[in-house]
PDB file of N, CA and C in Angstrom:
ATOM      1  N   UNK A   1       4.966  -3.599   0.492  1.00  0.00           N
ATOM      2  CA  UNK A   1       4.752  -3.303  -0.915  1.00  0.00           C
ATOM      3  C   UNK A   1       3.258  -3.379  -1.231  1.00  0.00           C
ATOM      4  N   UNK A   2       2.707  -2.291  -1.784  1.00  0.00           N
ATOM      5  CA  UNK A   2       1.806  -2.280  -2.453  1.00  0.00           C
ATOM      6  C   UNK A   2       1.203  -3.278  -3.644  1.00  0.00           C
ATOM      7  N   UNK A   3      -0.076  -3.419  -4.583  1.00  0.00           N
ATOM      8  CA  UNK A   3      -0.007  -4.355  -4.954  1.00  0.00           C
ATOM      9  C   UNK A   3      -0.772  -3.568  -6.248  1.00  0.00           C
ATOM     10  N   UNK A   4      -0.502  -3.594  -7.665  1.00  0.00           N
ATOM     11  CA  UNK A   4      -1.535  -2.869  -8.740  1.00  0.00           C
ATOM     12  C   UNK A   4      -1.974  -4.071  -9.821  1.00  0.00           C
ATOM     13  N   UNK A   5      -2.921  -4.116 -10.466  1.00  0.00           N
ATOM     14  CA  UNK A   5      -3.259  -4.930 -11.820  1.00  0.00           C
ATOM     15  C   UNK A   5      -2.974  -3.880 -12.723  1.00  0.00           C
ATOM     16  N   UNK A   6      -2.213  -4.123 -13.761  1.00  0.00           N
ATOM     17  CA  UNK A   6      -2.562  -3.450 -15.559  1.00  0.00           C
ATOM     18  C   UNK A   6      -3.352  -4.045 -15.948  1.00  0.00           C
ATOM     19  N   UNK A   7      -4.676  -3.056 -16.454  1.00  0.00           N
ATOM     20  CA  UNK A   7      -5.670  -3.064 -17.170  1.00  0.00           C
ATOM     21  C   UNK A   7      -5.592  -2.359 -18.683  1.00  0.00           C
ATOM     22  N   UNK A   8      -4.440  -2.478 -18.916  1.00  0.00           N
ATOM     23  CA  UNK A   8      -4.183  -1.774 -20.416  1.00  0.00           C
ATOM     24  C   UNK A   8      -4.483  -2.408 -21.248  1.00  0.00           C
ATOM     25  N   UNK A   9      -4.692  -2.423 -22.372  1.00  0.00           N
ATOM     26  CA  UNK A   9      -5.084  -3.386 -23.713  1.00  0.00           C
ATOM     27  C   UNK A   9      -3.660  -4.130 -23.989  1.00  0.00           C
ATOM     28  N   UNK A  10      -2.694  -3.396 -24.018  1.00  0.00           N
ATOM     29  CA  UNK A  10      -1.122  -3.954 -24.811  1.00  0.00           C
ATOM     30  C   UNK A  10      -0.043  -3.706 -23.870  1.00  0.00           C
ATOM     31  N   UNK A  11       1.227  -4.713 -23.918  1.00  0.00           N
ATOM     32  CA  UNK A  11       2.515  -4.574 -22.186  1.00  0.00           C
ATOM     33  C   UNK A  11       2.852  -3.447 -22.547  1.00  0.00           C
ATOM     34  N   UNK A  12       3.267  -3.369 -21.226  1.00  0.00           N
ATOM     35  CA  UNK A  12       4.153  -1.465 -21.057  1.00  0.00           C
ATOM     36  C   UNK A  12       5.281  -1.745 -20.547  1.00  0.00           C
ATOM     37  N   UNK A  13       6.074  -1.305 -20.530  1.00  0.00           N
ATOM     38  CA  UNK A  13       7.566  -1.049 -19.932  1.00  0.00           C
ATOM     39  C   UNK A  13       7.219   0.096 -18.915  1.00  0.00           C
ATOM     40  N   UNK A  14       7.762  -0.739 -17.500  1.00  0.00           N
ATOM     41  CA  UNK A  14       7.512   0.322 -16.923  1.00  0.00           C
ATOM     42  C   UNK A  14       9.111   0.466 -16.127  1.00  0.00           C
ATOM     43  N   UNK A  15       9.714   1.692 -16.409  1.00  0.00           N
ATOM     44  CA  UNK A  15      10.759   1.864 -15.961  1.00  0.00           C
ATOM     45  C   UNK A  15      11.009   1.755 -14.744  1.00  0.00           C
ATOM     46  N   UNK A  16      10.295   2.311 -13.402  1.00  0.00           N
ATOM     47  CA  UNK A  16      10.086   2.295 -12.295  1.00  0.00           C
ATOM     48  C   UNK A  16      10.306   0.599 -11.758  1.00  0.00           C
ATOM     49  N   UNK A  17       9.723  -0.003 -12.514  1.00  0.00           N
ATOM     50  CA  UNK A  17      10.185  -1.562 -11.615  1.00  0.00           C
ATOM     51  C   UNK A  17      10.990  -1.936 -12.881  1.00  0.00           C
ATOM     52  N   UNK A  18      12.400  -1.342 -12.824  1.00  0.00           N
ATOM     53  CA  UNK A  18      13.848  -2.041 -13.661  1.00  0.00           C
ATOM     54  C   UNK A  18      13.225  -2.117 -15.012  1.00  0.00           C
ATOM     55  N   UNK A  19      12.459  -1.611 -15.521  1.00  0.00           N
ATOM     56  CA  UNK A  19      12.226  -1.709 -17.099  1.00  0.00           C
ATOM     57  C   UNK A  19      11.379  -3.263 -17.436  1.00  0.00           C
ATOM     58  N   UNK A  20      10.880  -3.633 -16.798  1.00  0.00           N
ATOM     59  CA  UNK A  20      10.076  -4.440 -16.379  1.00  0.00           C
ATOM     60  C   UNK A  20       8.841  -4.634 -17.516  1.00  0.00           C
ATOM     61  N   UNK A  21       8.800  -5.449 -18.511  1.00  0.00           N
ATOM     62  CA  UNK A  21       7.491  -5.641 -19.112  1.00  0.00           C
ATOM     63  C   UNK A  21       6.120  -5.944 -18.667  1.00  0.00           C
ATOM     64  N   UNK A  22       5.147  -5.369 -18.257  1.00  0.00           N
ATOM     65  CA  UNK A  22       3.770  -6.119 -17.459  1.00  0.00           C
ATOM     66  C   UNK A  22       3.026  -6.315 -18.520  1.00  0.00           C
ATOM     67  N   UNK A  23       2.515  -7.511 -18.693  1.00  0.00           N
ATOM     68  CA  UNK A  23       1.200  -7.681 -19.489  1.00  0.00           C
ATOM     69  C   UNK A  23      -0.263  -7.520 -18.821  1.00  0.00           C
ATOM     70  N   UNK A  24      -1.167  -7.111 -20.056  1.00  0.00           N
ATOM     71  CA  UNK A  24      -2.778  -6.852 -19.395  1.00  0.00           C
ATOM     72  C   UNK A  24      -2.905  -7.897 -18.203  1.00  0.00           C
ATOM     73  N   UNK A  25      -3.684  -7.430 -17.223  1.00  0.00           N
ATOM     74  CA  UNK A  25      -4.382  -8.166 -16.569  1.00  0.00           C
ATOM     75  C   UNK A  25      -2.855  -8.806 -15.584  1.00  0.00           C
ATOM     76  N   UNK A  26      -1.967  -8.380 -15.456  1.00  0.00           N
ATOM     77  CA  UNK A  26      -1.270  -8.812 -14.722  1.00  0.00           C
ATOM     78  C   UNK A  26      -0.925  -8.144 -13.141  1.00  0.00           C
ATOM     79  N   UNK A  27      -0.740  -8.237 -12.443  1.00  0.00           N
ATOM     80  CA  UNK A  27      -0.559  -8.206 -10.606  1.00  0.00           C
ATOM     81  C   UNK A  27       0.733  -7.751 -10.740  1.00  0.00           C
ATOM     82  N   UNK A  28       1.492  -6.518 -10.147  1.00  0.00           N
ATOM     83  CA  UNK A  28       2.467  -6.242  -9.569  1.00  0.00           C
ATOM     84  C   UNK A  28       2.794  -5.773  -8.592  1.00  0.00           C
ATOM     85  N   UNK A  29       3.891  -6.143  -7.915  1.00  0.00           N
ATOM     86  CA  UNK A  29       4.071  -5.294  -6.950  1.00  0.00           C
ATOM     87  C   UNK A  29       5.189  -3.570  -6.709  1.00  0.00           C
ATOM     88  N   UNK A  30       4.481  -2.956  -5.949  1.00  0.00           N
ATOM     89  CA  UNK A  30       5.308  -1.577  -6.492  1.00  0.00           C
ATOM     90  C   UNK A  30       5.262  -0.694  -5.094  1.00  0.00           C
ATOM     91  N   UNK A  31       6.340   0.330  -5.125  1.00  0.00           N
ATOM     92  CA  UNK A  31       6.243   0.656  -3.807  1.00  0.00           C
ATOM     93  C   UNK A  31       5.504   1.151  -3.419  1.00  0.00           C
ATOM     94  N   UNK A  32       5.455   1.145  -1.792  1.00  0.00           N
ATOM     95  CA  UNK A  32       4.075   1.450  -1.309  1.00  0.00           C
ATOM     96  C   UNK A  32       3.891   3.224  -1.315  1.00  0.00           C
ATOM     97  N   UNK A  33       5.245   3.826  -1.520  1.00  0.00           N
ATOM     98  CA  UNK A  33       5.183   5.765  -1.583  1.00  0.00           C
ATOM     99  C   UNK A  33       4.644   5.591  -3.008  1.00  0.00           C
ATOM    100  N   UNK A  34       4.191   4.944  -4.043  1.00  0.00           N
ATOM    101  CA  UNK A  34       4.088   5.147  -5.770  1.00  0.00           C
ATOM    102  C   UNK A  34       2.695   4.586  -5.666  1.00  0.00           C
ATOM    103  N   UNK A  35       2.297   3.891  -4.824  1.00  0.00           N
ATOM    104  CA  UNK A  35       0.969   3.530  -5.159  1.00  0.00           C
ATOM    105  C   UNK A  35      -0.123   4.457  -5.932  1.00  0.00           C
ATOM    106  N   UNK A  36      -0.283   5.608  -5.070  1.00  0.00           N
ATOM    107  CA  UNK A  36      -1.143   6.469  -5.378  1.00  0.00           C
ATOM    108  C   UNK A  36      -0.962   7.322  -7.190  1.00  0.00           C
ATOM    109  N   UNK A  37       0.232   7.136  -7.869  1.00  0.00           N
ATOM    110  CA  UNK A  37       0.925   7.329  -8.908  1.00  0.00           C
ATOM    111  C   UNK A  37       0.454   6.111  -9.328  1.00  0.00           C
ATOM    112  N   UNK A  38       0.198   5.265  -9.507  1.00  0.00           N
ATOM    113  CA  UNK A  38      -0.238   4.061 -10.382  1.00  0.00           C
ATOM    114  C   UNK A  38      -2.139   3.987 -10.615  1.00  0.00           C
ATOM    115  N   UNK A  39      -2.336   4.165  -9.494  1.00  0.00           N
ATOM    116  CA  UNK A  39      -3.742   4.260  -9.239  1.00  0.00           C
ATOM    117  C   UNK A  39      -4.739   5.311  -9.491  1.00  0.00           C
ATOM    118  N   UNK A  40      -3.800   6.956  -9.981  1.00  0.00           N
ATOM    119  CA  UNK A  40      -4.491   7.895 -10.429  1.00  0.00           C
ATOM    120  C   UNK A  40      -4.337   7.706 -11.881  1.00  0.00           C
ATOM    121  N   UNK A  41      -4.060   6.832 -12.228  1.00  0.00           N
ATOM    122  CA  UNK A  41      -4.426   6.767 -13.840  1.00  0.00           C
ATOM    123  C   UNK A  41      -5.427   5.166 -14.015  1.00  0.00           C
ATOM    124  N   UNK A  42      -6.785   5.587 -13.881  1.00  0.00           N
ATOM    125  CA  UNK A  42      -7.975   4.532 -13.611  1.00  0.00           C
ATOM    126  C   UNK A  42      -7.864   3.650 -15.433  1.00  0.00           C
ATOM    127  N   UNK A  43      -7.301   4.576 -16.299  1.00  0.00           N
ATOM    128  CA  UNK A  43      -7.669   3.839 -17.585  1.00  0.00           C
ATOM    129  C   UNK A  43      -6.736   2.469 -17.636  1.00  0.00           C
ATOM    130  N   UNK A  44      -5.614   2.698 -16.871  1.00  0.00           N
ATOM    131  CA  UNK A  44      -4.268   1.768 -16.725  1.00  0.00           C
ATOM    132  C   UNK A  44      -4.128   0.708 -15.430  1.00  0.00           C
ATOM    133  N   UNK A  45      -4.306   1.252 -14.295  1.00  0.00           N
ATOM    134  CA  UNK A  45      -3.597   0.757 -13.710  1.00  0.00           C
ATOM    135  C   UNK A  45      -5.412   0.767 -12.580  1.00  0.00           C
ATOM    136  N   UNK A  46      -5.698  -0.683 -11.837  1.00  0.00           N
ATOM    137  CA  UNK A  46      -6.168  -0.749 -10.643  1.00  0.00           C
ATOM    138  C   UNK A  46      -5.841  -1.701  -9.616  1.00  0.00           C
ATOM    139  N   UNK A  47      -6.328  -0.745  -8.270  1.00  0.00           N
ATOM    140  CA  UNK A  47      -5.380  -0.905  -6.631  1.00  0.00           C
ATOM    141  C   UNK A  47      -5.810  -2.494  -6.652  1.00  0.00           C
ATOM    142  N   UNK A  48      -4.783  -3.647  -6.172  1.00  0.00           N
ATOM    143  CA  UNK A  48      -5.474  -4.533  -5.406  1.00  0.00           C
ATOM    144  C   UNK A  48      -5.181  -4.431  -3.862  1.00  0.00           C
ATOM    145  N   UNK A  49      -4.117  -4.021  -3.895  1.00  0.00           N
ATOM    146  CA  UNK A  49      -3.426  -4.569  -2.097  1.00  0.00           C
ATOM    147  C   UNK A  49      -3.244  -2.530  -1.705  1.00  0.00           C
ATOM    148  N   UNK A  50      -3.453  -1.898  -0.896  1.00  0.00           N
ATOM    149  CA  UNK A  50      -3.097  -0.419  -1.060  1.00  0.00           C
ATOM    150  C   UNK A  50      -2.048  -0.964   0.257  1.00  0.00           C
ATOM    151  N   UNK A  51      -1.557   0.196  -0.041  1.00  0.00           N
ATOM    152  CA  UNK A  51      -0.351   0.003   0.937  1.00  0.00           C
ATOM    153  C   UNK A  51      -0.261   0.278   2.546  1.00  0.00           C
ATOM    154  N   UNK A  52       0.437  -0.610   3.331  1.00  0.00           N
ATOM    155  CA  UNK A  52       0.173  -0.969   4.686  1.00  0.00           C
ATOM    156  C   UNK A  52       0.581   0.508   5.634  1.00  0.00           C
ATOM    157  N   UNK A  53      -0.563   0.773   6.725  1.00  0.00           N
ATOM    158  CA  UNK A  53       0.174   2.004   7.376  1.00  0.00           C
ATOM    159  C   UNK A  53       0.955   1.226   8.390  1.00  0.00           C
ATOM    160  N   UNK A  54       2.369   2.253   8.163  1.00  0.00           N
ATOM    161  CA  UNK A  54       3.592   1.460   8.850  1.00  0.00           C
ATOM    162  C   UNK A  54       3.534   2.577  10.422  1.00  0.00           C
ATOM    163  N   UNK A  55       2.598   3.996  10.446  1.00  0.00           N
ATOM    164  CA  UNK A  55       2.775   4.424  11.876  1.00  0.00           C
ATOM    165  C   UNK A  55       2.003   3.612  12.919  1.00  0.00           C
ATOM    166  N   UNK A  56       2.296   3.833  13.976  1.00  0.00           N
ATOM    167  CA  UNK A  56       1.829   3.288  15.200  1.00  0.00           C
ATOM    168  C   UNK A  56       0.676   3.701  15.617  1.00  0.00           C
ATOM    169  N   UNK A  57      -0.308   2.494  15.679  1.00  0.00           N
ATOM    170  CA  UNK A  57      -1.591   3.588  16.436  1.00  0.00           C
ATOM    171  C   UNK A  57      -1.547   3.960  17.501  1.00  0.00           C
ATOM    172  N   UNK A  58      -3.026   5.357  17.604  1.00  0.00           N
ATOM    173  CA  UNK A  58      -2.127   5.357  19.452  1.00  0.00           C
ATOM    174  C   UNK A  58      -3.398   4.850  20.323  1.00  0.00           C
ATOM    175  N   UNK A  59      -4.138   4.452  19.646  1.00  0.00           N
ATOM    176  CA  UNK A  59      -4.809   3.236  20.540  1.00  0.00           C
ATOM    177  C   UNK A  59      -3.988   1.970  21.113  1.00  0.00           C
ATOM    178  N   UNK A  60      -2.788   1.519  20.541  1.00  0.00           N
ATOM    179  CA  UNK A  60      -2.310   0.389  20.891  1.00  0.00           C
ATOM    180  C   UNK A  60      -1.544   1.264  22.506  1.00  0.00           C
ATOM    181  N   UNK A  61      -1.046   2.455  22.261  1.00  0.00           N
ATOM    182  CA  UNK A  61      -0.772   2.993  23.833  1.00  0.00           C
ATOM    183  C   UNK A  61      -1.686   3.094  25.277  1.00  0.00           C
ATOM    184  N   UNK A  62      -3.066   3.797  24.178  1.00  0.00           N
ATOM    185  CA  UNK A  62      -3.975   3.883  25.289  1.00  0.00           C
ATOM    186  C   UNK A  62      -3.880   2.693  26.469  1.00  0.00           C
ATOM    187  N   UNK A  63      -4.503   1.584  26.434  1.00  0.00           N
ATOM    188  CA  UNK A  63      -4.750   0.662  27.592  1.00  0.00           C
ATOM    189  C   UNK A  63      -3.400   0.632  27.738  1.00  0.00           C
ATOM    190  N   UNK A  64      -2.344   0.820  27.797  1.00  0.00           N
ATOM    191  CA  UNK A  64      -1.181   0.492  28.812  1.00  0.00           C
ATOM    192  C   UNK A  64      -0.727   2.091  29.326  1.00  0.00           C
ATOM    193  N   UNK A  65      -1.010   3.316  29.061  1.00  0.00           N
ATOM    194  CA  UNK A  65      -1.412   4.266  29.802  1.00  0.00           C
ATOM    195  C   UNK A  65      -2.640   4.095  30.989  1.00  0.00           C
ATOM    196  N   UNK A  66      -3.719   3.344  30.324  1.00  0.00           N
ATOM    197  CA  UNK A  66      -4.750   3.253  31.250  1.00  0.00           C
ATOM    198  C   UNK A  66      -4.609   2.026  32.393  1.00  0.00           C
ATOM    199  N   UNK A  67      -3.859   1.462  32.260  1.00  0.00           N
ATOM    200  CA  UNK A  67      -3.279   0.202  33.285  1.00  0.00           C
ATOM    201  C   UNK A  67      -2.357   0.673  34.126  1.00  0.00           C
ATOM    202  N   UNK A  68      -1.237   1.829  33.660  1.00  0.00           N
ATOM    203  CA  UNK A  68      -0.353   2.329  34.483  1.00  0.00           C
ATOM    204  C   UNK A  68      -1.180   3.146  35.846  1.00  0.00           C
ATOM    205  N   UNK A  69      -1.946   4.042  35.124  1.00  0.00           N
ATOM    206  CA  UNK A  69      -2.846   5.039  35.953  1.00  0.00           C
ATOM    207  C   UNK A  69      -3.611   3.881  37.128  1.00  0.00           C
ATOM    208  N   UNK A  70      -4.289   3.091  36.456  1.00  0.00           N
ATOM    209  CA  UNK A  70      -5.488   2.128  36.757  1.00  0.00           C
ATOM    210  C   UNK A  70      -4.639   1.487  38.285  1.00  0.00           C
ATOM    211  N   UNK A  71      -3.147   1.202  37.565  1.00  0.00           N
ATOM    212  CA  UNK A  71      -2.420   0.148  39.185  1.00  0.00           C
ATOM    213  C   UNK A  71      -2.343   0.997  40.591  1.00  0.00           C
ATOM    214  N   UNK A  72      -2.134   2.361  40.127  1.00  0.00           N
ATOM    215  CA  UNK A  72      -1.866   3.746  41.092  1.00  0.00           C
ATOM    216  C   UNK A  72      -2.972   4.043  41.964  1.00  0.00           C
ATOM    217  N   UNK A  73      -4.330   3.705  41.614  1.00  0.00           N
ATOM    218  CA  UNK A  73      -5.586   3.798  42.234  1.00  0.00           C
ATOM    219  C   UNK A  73      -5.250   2.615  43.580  1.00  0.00           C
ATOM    220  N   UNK A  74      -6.138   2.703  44.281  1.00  0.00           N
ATOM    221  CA  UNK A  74      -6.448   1.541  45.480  1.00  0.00           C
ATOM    222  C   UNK A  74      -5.541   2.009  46.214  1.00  0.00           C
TER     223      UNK A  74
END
């Protein structure tokens, strides 16, 4: 989950999290596909936490491709 502050002057109802009252200056959490929907409105809403990439890098493959190859040598 993503993470946003309301920077609005007065609470909002925000339907998206269950009708949920946020007051100014308050921290929520919201999903991480909506982030970018909270965060393109700069007068309201700013990012604290942006949301985690859940794909795989493919650096974490590389060195165990390069260890497989690497044992085959000698």
């Amino acid at each position: 989950m993503a993470r946003v502050r309301y920077i609005g002057a007065e609470p909002v109802t925000v339907p998206e999290l269950g009708s949920r009252t946020v007051q100014p200056d308050e921290i929520v959490e919201v999903p991480d596909q909506r982030f970018e929907g909270y965060v393109c409105q700069p007068s309201a809403w700013e990012g604290i936490e942006e949301p985690k990439d859940d794909k795989p890098s493919a650096k974490k493959t590389t060195p165990v491709a390069k260890a497989a190859t690497g044992s085959k040598e000698g």
